[in-house]
C-alpha atoms as a PDB file:
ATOM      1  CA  UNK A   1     -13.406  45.717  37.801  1.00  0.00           C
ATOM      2  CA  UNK A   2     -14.692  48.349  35.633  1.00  0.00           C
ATOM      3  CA  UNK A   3     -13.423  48.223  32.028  1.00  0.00           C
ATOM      4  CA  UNK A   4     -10.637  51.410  32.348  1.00  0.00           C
ATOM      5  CA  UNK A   5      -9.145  49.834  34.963  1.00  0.00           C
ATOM      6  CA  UNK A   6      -8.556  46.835  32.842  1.00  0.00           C
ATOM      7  CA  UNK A   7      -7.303  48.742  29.747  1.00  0.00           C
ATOM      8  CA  UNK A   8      -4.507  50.420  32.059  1.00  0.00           C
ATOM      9  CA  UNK A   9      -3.731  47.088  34.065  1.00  0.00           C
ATOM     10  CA  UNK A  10      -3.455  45.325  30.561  1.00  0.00           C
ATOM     11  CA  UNK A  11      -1.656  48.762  29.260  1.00  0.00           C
ATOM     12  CA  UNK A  12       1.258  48.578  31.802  1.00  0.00           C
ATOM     13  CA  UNK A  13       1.181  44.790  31.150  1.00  0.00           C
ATOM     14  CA  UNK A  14       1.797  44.768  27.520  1.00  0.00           C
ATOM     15  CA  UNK A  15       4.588  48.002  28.151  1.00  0.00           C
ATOM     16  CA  UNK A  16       6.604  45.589  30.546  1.00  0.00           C
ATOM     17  CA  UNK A  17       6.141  42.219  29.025  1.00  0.00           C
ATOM     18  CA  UNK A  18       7.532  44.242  25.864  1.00  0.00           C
ATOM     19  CA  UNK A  19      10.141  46.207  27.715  1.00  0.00           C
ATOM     20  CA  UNK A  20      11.532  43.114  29.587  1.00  0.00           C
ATOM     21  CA  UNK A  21      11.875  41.483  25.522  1.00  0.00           C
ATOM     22  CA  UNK A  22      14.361  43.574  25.000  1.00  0.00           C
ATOM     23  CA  UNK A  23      16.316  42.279  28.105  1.00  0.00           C
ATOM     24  CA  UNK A  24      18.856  39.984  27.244  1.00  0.00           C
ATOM     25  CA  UNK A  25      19.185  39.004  30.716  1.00  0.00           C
ATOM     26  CA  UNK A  26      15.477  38.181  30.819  1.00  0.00           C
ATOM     27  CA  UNK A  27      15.229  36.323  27.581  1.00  0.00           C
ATOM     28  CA  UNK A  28      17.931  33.765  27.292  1.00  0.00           C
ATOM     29  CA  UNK A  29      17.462  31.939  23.692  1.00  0.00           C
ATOM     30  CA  UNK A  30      14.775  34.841  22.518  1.00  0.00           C
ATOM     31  CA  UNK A  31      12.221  33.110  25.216  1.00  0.00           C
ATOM     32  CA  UNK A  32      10.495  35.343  28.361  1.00  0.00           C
ATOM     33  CA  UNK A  33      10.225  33.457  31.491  1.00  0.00           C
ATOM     34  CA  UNK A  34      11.977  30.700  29.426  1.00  0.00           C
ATOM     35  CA  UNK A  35       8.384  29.800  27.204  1.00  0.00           C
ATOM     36  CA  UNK A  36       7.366  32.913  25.358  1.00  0.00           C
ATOM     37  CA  UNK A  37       9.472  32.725  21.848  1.00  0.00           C
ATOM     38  CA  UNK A  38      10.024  36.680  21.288  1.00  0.00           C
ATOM     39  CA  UNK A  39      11.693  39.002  19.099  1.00  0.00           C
ATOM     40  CA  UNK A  40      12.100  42.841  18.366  1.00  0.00           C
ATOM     41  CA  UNK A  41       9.219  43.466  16.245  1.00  0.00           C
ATOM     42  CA  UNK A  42       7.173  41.082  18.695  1.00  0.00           C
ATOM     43  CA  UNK A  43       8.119  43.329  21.858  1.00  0.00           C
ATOM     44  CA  UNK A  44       7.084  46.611  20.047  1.00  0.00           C
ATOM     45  CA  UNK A  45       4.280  45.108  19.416  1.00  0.00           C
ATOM     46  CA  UNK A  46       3.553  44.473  23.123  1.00  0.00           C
ATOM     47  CA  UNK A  47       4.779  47.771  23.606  1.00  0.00           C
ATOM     48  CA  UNK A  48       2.316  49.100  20.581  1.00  0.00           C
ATOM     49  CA  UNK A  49      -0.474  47.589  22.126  1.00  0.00           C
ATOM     50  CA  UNK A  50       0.355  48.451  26.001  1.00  0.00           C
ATOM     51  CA  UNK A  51       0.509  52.190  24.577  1.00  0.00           C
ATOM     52  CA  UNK A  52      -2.758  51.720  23.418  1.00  0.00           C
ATOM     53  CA  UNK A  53      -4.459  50.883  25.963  1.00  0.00           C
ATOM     54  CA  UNK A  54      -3.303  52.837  28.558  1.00  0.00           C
ATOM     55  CA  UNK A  55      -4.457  55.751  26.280  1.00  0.00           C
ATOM     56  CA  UNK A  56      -7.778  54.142  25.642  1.00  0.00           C
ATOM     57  CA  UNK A  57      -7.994  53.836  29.566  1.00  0.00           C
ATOM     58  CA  UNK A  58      -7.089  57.615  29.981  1.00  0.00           C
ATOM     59  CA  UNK A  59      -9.788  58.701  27.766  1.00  0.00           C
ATOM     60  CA  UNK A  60     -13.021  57.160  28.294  1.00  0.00           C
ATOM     61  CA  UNK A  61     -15.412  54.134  28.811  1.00  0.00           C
ATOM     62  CA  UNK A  62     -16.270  54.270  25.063  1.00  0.00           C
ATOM     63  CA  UNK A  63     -12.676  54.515  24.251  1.00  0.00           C
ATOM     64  CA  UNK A  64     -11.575  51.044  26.954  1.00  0.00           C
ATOM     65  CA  UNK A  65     -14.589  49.068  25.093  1.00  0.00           C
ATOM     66  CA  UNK A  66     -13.093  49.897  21.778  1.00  0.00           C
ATOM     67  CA  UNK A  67      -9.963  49.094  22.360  1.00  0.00           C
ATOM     68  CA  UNK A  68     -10.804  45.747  23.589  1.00  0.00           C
ATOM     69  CA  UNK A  69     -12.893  45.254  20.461  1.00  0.00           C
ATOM     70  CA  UNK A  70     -10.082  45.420  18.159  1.00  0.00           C
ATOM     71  CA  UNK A  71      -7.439  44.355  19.842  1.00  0.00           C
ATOM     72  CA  UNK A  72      -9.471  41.522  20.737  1.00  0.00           C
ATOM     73  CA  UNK A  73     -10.225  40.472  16.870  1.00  0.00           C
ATOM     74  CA  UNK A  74      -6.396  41.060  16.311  1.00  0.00           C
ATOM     75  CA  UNK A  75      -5.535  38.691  19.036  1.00  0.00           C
ATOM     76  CA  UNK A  76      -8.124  36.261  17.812  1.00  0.00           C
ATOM     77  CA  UNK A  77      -6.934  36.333  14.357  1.00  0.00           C
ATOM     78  CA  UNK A  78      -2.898  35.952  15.866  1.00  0.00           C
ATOM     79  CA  UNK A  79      -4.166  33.464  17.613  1.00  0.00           C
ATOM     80  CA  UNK A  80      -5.888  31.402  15.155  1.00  0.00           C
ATOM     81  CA  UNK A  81      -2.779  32.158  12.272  1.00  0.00           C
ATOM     82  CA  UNK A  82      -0.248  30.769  15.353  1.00  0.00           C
ATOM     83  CA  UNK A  83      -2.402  27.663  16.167  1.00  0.00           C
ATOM     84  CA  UNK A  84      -2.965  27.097  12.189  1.00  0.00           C
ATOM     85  CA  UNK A  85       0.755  27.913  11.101  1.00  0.00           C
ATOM     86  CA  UNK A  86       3.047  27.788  14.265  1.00  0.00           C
ATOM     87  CA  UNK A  87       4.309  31.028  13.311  1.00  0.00           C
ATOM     88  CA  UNK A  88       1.720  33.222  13.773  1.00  0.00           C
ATOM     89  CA  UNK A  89       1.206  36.045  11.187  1.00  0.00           C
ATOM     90  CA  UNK A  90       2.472  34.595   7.968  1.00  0.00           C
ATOM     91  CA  UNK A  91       6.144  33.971   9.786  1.00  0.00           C
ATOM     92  CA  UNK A  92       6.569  37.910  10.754  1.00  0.00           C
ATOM     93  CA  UNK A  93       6.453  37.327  14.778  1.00  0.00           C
ATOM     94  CA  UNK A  94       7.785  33.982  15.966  1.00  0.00           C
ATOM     95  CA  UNK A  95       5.669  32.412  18.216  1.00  0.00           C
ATOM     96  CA  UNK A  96       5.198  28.851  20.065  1.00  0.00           C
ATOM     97  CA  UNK A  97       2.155  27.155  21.983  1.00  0.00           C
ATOM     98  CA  UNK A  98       2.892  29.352  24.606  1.00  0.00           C
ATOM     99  CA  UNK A  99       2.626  31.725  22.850  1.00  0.00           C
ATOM    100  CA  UNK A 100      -0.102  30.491  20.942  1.00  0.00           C
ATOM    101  CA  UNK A 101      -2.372  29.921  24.782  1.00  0.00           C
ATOM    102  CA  UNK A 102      -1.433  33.264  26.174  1.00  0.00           C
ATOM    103  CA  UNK A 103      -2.897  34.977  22.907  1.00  0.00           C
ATOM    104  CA  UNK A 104      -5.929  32.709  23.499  1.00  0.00           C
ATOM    105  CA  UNK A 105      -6.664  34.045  26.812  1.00  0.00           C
ATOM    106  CA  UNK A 106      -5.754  37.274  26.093  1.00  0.00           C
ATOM    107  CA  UNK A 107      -8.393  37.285  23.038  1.00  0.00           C
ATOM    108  CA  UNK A 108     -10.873  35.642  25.900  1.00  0.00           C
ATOM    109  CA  UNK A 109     -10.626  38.894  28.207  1.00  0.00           C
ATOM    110  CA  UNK A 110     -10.329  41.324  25.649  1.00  0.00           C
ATOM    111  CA  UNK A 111     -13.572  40.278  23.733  1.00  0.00           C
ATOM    112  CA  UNK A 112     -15.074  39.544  26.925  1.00  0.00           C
ATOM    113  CA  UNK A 113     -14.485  43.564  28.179  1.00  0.00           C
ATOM    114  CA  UNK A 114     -15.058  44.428  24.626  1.00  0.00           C
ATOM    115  CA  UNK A 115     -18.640  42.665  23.839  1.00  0.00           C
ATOM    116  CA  UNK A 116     -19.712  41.462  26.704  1.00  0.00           C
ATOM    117  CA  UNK A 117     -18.493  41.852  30.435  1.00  0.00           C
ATOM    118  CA  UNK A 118     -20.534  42.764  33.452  1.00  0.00           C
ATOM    119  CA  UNK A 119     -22.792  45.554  34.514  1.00  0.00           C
ATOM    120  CA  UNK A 120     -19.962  47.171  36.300  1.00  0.00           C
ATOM    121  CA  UNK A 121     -17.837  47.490  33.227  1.00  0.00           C
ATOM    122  CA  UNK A 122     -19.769  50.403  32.052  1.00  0.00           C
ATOM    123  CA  UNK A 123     -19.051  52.392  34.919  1.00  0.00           C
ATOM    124  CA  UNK A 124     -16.393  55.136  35.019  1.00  0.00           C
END
């Protein structure tokens, strides 16, 4: 899968994992799918990043691979603050080891499509 399709697949992602945050119905005790610890600054940042992407998708190859970059060495960094603290960044967005895995893999994709990925990833 070329590297645009993967920015708007992970774009609508990110906009309905943070849409379905806000959800009471979907997030008894502040948890999605009853393991992701979430709050409202946590789902607009889903939403942030989900916006992002599907922008970076729209616009170009260059613009996917950036994208992916960053948000990849912001996830990393989230990731390493949650699995250092249990909190994640300095206590501002709850999180759990669910949490904590999910933003692993997530930084695993997104530096792989951001650095590395295949030959086909440059296509578009």
């Amino acid at each position: 899968m070329n590297v645009k399709s993967v920015s708007m697949w992970v774009g609508v992602f990110f906009l309905v994992l943070g849409i379905i945050g806000f959800v009471p119905a979907l997030t008894p005790d502040g948890l999605v799918l009853g393991l992701f610890l979430v709050d409202p600054l946590h789902n607009i940042v889903h939403i942030l990043t989900g916006v992002v992407a599907v922008f970076a998708a729209m616009s170009s190859v260059n613009a996917a691979k950036v994208y992916f970059q960053v948000f990849g060495v912001v996830y990393a960094l989230v990731t390493v603050l949650g699995f250092m603290t249990g909190t994640g960044l300095f206590g501002l967005l709850p999180v759990n080891l669910a949490d904590n895995v999910f933003h692993l893999a997530v930084t695993a994709v997104y530096l792989y499509y951001g650095f590395g990925g295949s030959s086909s990833s440059a296509k578009a």
